[in-house]
Structure formats: C-alpha cells, structure tokens
C-alpha atoms as a PDB file:
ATOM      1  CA  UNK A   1     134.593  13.252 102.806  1.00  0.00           C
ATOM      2  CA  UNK A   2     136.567  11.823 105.587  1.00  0.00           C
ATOM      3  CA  UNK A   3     140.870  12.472 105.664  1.00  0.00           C
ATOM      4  CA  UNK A   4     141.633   8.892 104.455  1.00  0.00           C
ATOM      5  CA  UNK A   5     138.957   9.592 101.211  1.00  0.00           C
ATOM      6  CA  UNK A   6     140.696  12.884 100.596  1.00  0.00           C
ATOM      7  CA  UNK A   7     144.388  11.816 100.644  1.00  0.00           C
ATOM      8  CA  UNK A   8     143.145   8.820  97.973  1.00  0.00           C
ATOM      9  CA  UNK A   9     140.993  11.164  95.931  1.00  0.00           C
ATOM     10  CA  UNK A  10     144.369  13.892  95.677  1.00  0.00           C
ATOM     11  CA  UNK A  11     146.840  10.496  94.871  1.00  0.00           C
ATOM     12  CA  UNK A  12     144.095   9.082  92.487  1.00  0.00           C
ATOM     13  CA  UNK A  13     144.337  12.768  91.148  1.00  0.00           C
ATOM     14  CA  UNK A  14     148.516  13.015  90.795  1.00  0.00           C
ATOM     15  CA  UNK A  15     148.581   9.628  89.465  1.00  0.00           C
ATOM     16  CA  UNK A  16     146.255  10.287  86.565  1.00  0.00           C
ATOM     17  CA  UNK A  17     148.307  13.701  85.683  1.00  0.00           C
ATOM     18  CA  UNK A  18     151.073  12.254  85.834  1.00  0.00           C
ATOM     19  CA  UNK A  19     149.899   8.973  83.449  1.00  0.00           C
ATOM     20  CA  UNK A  20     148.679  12.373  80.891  1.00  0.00           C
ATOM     21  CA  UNK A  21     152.140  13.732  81.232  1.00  0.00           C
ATOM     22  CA  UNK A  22     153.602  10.443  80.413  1.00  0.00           C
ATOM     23  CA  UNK A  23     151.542   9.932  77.123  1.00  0.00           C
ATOM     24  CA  UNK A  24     152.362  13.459  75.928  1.00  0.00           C
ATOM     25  CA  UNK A  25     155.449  11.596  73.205  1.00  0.00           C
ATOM     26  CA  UNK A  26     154.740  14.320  70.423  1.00  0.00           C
ATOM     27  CA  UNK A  27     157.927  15.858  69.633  1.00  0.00           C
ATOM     28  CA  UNK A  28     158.357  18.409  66.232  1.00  0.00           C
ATOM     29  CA  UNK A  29     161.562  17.899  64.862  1.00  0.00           C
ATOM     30  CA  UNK A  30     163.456  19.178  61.587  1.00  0.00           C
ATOM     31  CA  UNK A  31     164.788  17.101  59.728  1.00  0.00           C
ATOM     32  CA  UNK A  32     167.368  18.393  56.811  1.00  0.00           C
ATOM     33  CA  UNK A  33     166.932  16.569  53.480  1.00  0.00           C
ATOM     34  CA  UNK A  34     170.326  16.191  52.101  1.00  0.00           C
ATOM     35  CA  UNK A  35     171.054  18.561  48.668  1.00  0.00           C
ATOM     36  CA  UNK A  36     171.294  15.926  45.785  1.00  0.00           C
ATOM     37  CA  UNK A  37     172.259  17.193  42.191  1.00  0.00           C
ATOM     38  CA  UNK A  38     169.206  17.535  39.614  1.00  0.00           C
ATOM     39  CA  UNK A  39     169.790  14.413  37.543  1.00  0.00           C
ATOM     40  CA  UNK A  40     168.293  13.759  33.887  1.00  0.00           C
ATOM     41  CA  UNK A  41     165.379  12.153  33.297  1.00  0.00           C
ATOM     42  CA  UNK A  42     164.070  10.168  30.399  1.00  0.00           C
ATOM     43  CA  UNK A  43     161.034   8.249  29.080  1.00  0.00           C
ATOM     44  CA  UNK A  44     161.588   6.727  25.689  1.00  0.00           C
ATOM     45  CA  UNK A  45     159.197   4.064  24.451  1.00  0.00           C
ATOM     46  CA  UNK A  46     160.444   3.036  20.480  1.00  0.00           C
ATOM     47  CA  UNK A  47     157.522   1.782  18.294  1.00  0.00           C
ATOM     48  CA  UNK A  48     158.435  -0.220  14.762  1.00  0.00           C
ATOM     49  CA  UNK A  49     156.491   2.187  12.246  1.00  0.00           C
ATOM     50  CA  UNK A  50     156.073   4.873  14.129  1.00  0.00           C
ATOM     51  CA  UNK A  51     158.396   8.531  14.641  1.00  0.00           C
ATOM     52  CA  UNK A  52     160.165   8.096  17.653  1.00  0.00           C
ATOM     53  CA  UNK A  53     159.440  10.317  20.353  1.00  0.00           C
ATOM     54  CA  UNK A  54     161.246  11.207  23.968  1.00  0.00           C
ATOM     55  CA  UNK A  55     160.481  13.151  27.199  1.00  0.00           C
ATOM     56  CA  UNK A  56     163.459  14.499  28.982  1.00  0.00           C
ATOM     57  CA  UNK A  57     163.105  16.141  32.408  1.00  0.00           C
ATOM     58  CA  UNK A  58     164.941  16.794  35.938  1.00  0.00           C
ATOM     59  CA  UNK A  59     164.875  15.349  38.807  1.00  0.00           C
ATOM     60  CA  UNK A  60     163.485  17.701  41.821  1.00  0.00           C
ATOM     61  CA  UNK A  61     163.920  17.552  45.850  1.00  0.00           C
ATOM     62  CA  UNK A  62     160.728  15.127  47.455  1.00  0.00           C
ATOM     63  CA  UNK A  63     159.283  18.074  48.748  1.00  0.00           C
ATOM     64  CA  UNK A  64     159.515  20.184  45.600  1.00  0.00           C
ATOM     65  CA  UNK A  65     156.802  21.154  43.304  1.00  0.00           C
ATOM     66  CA  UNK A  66     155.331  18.394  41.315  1.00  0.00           C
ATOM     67  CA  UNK A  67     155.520  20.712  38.311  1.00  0.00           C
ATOM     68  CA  UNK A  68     158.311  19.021  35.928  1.00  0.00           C
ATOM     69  CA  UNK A  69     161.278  20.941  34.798  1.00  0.00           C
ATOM     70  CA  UNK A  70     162.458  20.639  30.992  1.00  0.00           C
ATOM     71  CA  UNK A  71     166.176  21.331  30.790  1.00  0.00           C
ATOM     72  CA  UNK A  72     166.536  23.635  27.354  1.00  0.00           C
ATOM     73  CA  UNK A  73     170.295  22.750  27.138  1.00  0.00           C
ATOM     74  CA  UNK A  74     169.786  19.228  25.819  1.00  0.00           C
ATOM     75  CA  UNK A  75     170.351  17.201  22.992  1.00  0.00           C
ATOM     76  CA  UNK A  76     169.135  13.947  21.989  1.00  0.00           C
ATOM     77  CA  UNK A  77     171.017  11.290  19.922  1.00  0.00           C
ATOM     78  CA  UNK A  78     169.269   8.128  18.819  1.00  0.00           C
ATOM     79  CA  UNK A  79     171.509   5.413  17.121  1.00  0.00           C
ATOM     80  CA  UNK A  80     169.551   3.278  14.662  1.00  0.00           C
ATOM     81  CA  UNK A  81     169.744  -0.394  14.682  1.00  0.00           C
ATOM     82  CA  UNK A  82     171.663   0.075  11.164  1.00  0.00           C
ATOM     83  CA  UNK A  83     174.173   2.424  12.845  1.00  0.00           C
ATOM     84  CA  UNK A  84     173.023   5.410  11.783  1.00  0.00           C
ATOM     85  CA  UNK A  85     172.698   8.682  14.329  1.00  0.00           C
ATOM     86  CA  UNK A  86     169.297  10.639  14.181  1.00  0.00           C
ATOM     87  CA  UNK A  87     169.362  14.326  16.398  1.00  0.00           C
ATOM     88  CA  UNK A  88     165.777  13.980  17.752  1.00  0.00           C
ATOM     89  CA  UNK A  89     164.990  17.957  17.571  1.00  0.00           C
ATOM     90  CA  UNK A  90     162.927  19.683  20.798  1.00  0.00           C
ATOM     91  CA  UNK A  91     159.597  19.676  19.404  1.00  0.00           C
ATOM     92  CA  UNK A  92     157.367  19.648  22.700  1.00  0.00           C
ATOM     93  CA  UNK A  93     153.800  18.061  22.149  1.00  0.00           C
ATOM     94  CA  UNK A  94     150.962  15.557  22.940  1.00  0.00           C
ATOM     95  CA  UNK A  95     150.287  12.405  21.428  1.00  0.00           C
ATOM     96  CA  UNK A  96     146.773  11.750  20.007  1.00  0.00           C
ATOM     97  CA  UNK A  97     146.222   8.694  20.476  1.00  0.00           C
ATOM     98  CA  UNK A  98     148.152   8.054  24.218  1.00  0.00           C
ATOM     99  CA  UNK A  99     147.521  11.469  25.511  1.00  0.00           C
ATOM    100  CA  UNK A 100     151.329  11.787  26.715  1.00  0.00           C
ATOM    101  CA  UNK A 101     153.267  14.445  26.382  1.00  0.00           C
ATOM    102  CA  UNK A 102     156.834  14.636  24.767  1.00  0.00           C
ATOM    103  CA  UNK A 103     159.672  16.792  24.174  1.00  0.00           C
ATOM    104  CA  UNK A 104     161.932  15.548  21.426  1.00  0.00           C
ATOM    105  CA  UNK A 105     160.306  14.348  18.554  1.00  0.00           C
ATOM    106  CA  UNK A 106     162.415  12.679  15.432  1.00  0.00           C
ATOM    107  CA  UNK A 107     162.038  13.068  11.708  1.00  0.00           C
ATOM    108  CA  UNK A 108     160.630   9.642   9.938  1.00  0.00           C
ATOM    109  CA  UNK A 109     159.146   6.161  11.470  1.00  0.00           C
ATOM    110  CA  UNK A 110     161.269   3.909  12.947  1.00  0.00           C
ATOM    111  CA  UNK A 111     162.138   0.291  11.635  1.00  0.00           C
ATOM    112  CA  UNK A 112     162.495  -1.981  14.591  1.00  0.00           C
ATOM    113  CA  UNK A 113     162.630  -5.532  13.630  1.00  0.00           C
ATOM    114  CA  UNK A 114     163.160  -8.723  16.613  1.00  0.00           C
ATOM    115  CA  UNK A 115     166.863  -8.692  17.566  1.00  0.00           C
ATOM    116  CA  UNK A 116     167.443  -5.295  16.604  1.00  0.00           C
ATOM    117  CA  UNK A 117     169.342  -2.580  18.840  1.00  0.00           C
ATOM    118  CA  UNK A 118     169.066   0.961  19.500  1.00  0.00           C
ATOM    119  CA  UNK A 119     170.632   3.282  21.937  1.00  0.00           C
ATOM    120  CA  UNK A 120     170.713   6.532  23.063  1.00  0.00           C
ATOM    121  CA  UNK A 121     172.309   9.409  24.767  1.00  0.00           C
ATOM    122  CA  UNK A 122     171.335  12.325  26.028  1.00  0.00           C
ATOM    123  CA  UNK A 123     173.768  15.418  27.163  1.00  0.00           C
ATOM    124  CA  UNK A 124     173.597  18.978  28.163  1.00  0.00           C
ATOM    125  CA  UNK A 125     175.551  21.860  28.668  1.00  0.00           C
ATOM    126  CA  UNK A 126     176.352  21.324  31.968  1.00  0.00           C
ATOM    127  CA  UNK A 127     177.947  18.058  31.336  1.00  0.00           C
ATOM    128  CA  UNK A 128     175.404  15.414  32.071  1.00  0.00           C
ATOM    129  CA  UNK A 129     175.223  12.448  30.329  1.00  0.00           C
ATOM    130  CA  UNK A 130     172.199   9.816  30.145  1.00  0.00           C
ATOM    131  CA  UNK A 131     173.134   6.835  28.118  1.00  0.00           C
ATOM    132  CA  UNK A 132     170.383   3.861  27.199  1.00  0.00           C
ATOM    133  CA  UNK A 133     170.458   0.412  24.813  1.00  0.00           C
ATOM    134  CA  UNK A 134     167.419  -1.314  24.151  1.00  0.00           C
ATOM    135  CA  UNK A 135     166.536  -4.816  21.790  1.00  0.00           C
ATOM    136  CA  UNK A 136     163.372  -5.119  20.266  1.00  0.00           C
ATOM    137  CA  UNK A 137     161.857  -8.341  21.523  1.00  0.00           C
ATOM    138  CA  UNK A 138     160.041 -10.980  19.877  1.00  0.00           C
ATOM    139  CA  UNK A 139     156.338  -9.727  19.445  1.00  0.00           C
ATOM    140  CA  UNK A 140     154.208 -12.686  20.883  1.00  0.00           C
ATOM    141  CA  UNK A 141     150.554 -13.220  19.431  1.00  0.00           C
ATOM    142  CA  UNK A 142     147.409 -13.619  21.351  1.00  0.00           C
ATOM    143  CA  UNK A 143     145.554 -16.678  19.660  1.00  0.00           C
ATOM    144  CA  UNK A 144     142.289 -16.150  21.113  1.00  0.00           C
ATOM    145  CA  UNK A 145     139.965 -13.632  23.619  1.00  0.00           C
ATOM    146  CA  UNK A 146     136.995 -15.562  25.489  1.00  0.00           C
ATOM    147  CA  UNK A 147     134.458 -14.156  27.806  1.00  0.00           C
ATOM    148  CA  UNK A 148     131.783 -15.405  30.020  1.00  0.00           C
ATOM    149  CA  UNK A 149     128.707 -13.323  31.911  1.00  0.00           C
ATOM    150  CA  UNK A 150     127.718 -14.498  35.666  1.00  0.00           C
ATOM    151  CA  UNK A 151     124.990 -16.166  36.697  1.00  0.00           C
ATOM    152  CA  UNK A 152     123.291 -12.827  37.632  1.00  0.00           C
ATOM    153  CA  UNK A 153     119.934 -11.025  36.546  1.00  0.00           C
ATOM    154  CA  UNK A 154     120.253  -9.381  32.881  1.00  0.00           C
ATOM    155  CA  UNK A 155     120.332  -5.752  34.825  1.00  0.00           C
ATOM    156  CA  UNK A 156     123.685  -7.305  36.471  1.00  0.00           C
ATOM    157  CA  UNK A 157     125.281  -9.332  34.396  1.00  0.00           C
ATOM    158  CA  UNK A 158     128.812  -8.493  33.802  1.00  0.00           C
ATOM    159  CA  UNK A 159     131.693 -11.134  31.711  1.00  0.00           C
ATOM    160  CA  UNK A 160     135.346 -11.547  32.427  1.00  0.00           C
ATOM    161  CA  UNK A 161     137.640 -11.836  29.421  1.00  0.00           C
ATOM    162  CA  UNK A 162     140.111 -14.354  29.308  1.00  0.00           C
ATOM    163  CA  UNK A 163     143.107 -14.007  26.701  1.00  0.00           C
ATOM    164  CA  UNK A 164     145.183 -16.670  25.697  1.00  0.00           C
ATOM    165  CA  UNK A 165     148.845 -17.429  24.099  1.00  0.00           C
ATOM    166  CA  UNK A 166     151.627 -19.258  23.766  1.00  0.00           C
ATOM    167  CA  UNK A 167     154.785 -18.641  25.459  1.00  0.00           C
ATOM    168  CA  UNK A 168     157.925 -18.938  23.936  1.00  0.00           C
ATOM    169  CA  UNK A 169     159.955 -21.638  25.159  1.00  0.00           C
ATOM    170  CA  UNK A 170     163.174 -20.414  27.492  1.00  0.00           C
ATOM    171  CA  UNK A 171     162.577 -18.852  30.853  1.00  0.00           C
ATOM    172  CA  UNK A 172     163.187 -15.066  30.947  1.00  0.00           C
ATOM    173  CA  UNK A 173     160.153 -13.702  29.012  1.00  0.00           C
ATOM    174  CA  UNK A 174     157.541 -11.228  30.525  1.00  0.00           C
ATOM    175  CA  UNK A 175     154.740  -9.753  29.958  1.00  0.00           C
ATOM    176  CA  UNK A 176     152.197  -6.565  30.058  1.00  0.00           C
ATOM    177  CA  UNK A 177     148.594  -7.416  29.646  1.00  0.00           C
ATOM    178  CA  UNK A 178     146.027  -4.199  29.131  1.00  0.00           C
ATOM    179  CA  UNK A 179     142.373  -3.612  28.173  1.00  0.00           C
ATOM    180  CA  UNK A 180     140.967  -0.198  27.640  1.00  0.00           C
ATOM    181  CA  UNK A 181     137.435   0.514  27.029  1.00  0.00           C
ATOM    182  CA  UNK A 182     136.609   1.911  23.583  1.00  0.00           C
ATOM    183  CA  UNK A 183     139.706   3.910  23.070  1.00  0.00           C
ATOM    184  CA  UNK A 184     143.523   3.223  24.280  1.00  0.00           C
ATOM    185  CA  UNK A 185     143.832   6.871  25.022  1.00  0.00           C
ATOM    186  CA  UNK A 186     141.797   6.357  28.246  1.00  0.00           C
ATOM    187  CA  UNK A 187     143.039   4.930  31.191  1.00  0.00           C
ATOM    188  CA  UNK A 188     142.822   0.680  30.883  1.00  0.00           C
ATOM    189  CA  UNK A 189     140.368  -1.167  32.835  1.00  0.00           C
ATOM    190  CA  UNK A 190     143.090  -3.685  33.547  1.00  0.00           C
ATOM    191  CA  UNK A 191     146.784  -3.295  33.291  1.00  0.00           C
ATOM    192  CA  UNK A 192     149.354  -6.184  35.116  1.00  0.00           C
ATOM    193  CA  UNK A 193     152.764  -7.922  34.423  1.00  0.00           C
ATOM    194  CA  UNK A 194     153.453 -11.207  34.411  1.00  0.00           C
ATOM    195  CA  UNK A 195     156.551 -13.394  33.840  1.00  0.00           C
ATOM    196  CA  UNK A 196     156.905 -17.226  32.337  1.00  0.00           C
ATOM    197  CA  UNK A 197     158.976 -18.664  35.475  1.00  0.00           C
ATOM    198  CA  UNK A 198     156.413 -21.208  36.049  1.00  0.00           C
ATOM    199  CA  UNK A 199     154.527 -21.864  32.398  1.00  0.00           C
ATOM    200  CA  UNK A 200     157.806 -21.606  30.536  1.00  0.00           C
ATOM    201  CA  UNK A 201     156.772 -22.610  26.601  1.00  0.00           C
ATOM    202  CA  UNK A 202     153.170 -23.720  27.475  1.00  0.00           C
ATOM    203  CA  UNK A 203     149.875 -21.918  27.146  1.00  0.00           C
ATOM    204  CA  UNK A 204     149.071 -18.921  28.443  1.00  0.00           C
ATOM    205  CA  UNK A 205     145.338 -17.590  29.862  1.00  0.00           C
ATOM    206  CA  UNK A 206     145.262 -14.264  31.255  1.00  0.00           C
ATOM    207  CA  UNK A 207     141.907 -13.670  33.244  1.00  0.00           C
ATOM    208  CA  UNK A 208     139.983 -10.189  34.365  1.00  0.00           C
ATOM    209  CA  UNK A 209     137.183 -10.451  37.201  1.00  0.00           C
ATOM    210  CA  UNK A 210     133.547  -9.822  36.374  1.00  0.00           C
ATOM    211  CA  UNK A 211     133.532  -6.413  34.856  1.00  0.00           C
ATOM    212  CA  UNK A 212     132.654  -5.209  31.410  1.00  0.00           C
ATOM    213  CA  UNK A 213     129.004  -4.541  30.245  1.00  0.00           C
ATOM    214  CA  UNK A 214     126.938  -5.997  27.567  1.00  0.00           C
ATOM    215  CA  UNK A 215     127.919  -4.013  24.694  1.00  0.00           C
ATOM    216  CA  UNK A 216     131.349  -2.965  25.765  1.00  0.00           C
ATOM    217  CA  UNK A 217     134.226  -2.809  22.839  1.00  0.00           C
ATOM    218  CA  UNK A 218     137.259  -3.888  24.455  1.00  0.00           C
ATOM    219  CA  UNK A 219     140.826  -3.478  23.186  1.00  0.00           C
ATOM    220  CA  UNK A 220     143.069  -6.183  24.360  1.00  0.00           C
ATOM    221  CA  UNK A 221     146.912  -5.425  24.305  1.00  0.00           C
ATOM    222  CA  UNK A 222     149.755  -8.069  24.819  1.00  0.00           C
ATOM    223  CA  UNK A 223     153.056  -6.372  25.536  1.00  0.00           C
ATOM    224  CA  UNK A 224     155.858  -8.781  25.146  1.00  0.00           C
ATOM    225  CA  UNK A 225     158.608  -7.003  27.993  1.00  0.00           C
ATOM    226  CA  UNK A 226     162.276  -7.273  28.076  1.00  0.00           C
ATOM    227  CA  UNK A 227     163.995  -7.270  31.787  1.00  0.00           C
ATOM    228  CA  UNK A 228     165.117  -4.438  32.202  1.00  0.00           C
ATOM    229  CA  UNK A 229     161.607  -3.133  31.260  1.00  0.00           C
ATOM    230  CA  UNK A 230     160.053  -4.992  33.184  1.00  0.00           C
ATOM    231  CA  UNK A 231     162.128  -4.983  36.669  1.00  0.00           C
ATOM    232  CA  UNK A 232     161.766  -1.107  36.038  1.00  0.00           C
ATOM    233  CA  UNK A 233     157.718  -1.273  35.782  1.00  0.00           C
ATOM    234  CA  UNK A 234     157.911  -3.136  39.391  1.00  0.00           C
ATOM    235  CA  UNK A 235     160.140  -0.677  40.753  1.00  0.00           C
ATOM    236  CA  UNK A 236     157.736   2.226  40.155  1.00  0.00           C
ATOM    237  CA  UNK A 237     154.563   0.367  41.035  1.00  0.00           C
ATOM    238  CA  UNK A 238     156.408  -0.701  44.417  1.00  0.00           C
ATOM    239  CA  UNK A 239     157.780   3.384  44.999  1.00  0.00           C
ATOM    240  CA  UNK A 240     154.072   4.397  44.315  1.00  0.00           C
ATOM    241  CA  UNK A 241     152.315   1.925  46.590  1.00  0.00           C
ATOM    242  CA  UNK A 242     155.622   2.661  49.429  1.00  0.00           C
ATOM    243  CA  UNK A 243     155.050   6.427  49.183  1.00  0.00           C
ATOM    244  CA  UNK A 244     153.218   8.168  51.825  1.00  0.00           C
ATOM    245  CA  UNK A 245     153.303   4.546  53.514  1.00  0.00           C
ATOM    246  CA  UNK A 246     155.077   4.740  56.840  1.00  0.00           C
ATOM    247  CA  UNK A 247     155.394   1.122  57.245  1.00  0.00           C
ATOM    248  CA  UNK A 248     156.335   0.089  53.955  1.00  0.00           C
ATOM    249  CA  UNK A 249     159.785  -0.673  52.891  1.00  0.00           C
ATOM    250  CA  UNK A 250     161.267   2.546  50.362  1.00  0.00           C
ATOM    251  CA  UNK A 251     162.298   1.329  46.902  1.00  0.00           C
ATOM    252  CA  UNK A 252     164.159   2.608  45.039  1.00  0.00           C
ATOM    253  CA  UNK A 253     163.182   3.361  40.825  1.00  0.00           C
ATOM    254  CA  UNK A 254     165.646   0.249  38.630  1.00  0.00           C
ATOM    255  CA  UNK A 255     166.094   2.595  35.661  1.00  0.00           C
ATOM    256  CA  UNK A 256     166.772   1.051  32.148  1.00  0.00           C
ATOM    257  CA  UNK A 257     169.683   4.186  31.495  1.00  0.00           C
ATOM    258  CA  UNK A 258     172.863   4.773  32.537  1.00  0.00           C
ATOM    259  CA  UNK A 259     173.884   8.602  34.285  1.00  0.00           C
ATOM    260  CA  UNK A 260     170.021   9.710  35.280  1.00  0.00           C
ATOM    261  CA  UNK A 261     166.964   8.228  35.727  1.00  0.00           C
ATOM    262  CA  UNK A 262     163.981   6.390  33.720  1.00  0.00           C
ATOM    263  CA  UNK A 263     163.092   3.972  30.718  1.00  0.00           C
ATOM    264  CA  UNK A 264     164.270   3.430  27.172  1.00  0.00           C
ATOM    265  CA  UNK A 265     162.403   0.593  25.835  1.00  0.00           C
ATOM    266  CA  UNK A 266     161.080  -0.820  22.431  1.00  0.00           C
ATOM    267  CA  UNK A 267     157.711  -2.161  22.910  1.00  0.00           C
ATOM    268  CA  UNK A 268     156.491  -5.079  21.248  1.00  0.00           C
ATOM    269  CA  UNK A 269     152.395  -6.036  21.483  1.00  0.00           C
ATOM    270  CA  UNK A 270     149.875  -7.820  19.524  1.00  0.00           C
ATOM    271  CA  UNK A 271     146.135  -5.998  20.004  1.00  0.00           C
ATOM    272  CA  UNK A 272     142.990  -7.587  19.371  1.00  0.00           C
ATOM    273  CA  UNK A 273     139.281  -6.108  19.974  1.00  0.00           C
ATOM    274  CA  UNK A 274     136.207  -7.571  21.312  1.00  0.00           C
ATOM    275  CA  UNK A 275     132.695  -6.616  21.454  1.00  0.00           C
ATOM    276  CA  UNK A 276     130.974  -8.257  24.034  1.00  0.00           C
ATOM    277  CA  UNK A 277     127.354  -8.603  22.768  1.00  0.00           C
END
C-alpha cells in the first residue's frame, strides 16, 4: 500500500469512528414521578332484583404493585330511589355467576325501575369522600337474533349472528352489545359500544364476523348505557390500548363519581340465547 492509499484508508477509518460515536444517543436518565395522594376507588354496577354489591379500593403509584389495596376504614352509604339510606356492610366475596370480586355487599334486592335515582357516598377515616348518582335507563328489547354459516366446507363452516332492535327515538342513547359462549361467567366472544347519533329511532342490526361453531349456545346481551357510563367505558378502553404505547396519546379515566375514581352505574339489558344448530 502506497502513502496516498494509507492516508485514505486511516481518514476512511476516523470517519467511520467518528459516524459510531455520533449514533451512540442512548442516555439513562431518572425521572421522579411526582407523589400523588391515594385516592378512592369504586366499581358499583346496580341490578333491579338483585342485592347490590360494591368494590372499593385505592389508587397506587404507576409503578406500584398491581396488587389492589382495600382501605378497612370505609363506609358505604347507598340512597334508595325512595329516599331511604342502606349501610352496605364489608362483606368481601366473589360473585357466581360474573366471577368478580366485591367488598361491600347490602342486605335485600334492589328495586330499580326506568327513571329512578340512586346515589352514593363513600367516606373514610381519613376524610375522603367519593360521591356518585346514577338513573336507571330505559331497558331496550332485542326483537330478534339471526345467523348465517359461510360458504365453506362443513369442517369450516362458521355463522355470524346478527341482533336486531329498535332504538328509541331522541339522540343520546348508547349501547353495550355482548355474547358469551355457554356461560356469562366466561369472558364474551364479542363485547363493543355503540351510540344512536346516526340511526336515531330506527332499526338497529348489530353484526359479529364469522365465528361460532355448529352447536354453539350463545347468550346475547343488550346493555342499554347512560353517558356517563358510557364516556367512562371509552376512557378505559382508550388508557388500556395508550398504555405501554409510546406513540399514543395518554387518556385520562372519565369517572362517573365525584372525589376518587371509577363507575357507579345501573345497568339495564335484555338477554336472549341461541343455539346455532
């Protein structure tokens, strides 16, 4: 190798170091999450004919243990729709037929009729107060379920399901469709919102893709959502898809309560089965 070759073979050389130096953008650094207050934390879903039942919790730091803390210090007051005051006692257990857990528990089944309003109010010792109202709404029935099989060989044939109702007329009404397989205590095979804004007071059809089996017994559930309900179900599903996302936009939970965070909500639903043969 001749001078000239050597002097371009060392430049070729520092270049390229340097251009490895440059790309080197990897920088550690700590950031310190702010120290926010533990905040109370409800989930309340009413049911007409059924005992009402509550979860209470706290809020933890992002990077805390998933593990969910149960204040002991708390009581629970639910306000009937006639004005009466029920203490919900702390009775933790599981539902059979959801498979949720619960904390407070009260002592006789609720009578929620259309219109009516309950509210409730949670406090502890150290002087937090969570505060909720909630109107049953209208329960809206599903007039018929459909399905239809593809065009596929018997050993792949698989139907959609199509449900169908009528909307009330009046914007503002939303809804929660979900099937579940066999049992609603499993986890549903489909499960979306929807809102009237552009069938207001027409007929409805709600349509799955090509999924369920020959044989499958389906349970069909239409949820008929107030707003606050519902804005709150989009909030979570939009923190859940945003977290661990580093391009997605953070959003924040649209709680249904007043002084903490969650849901207190009286759900209204029609359920149908069908067997597809």
């Amino acid at each position: 190798m001749n001078r000239l070759s050597a002097l371009r073979t060392t430049a070729g050389l520092l270049a390229l170091a340097g251009l490895t130096a440059s790309c080197d953008l990897q920088k550690d650094i700590d950031v310190e999450l702010p120290a926010i207050p533990a905040q109370l934390v409800a989930e309340c879903y009413l049911e007409d004919g059924q005992i009402p039942r509550l979860t209470v919790t706290e809020t933890v730091p992002y990077l805390a243990s998933p593990e969910p803390v149960l204040p002991a210090d708390v009581t629970v007051r639910l306000t009937l729709a006639n004005g009466q005051v029920e203490v919900m006692r702390f009775f933790p257990g599981v539902d059979p037929v959801t498979g949720k857990g619960y904390t407070h528990m009260g002592r006789r089944p609720l009578v929620a009729r259309p219109g009516d309003v309950f509210s409730l109010e949670v406090v502890d010792t150290k002087g937090r107060r969570l505060t909720g109202t909630a109107t049953v709404p209208t329960r809206v029935p599903i007039d018929s379920l459909e399905y239809k099989f593809n065009d596929l060989p018997p050993a792949r044939r698989e139907a959609y399901v199509l449900t169908n109702f009528r909307d009330p007329a009046g914007l503002g009404d939303y809804y929660r469709l979900q099937i579940h397989r066999d049992s609603i205590s499993r986890e549903p095979e489909i499960d979306y919102d929807v809102e009237d804004r552009l069938n207001d007071g027409k007929t409805y059809t709600l349509g799955t893709s090509y999924r369920f089996d020959p044989g499958d017994t389906l349970l069909v559930t239409l949820y008929h959502l107030d707003r606050p309900y519902f804005l709150f179900r989009q909030s979570v599903n939009d923190a859940r898809n945003a977290n661990g996302n580093p391009f997605a936009q953070p959003s924040a939970i649209k709680s249904t309560v007043q002084g903490g965070v969650g849901v207190f909500t009286v759900l209204s639903y029609d359920r149908k089965q069908i067997i597809i043969p």
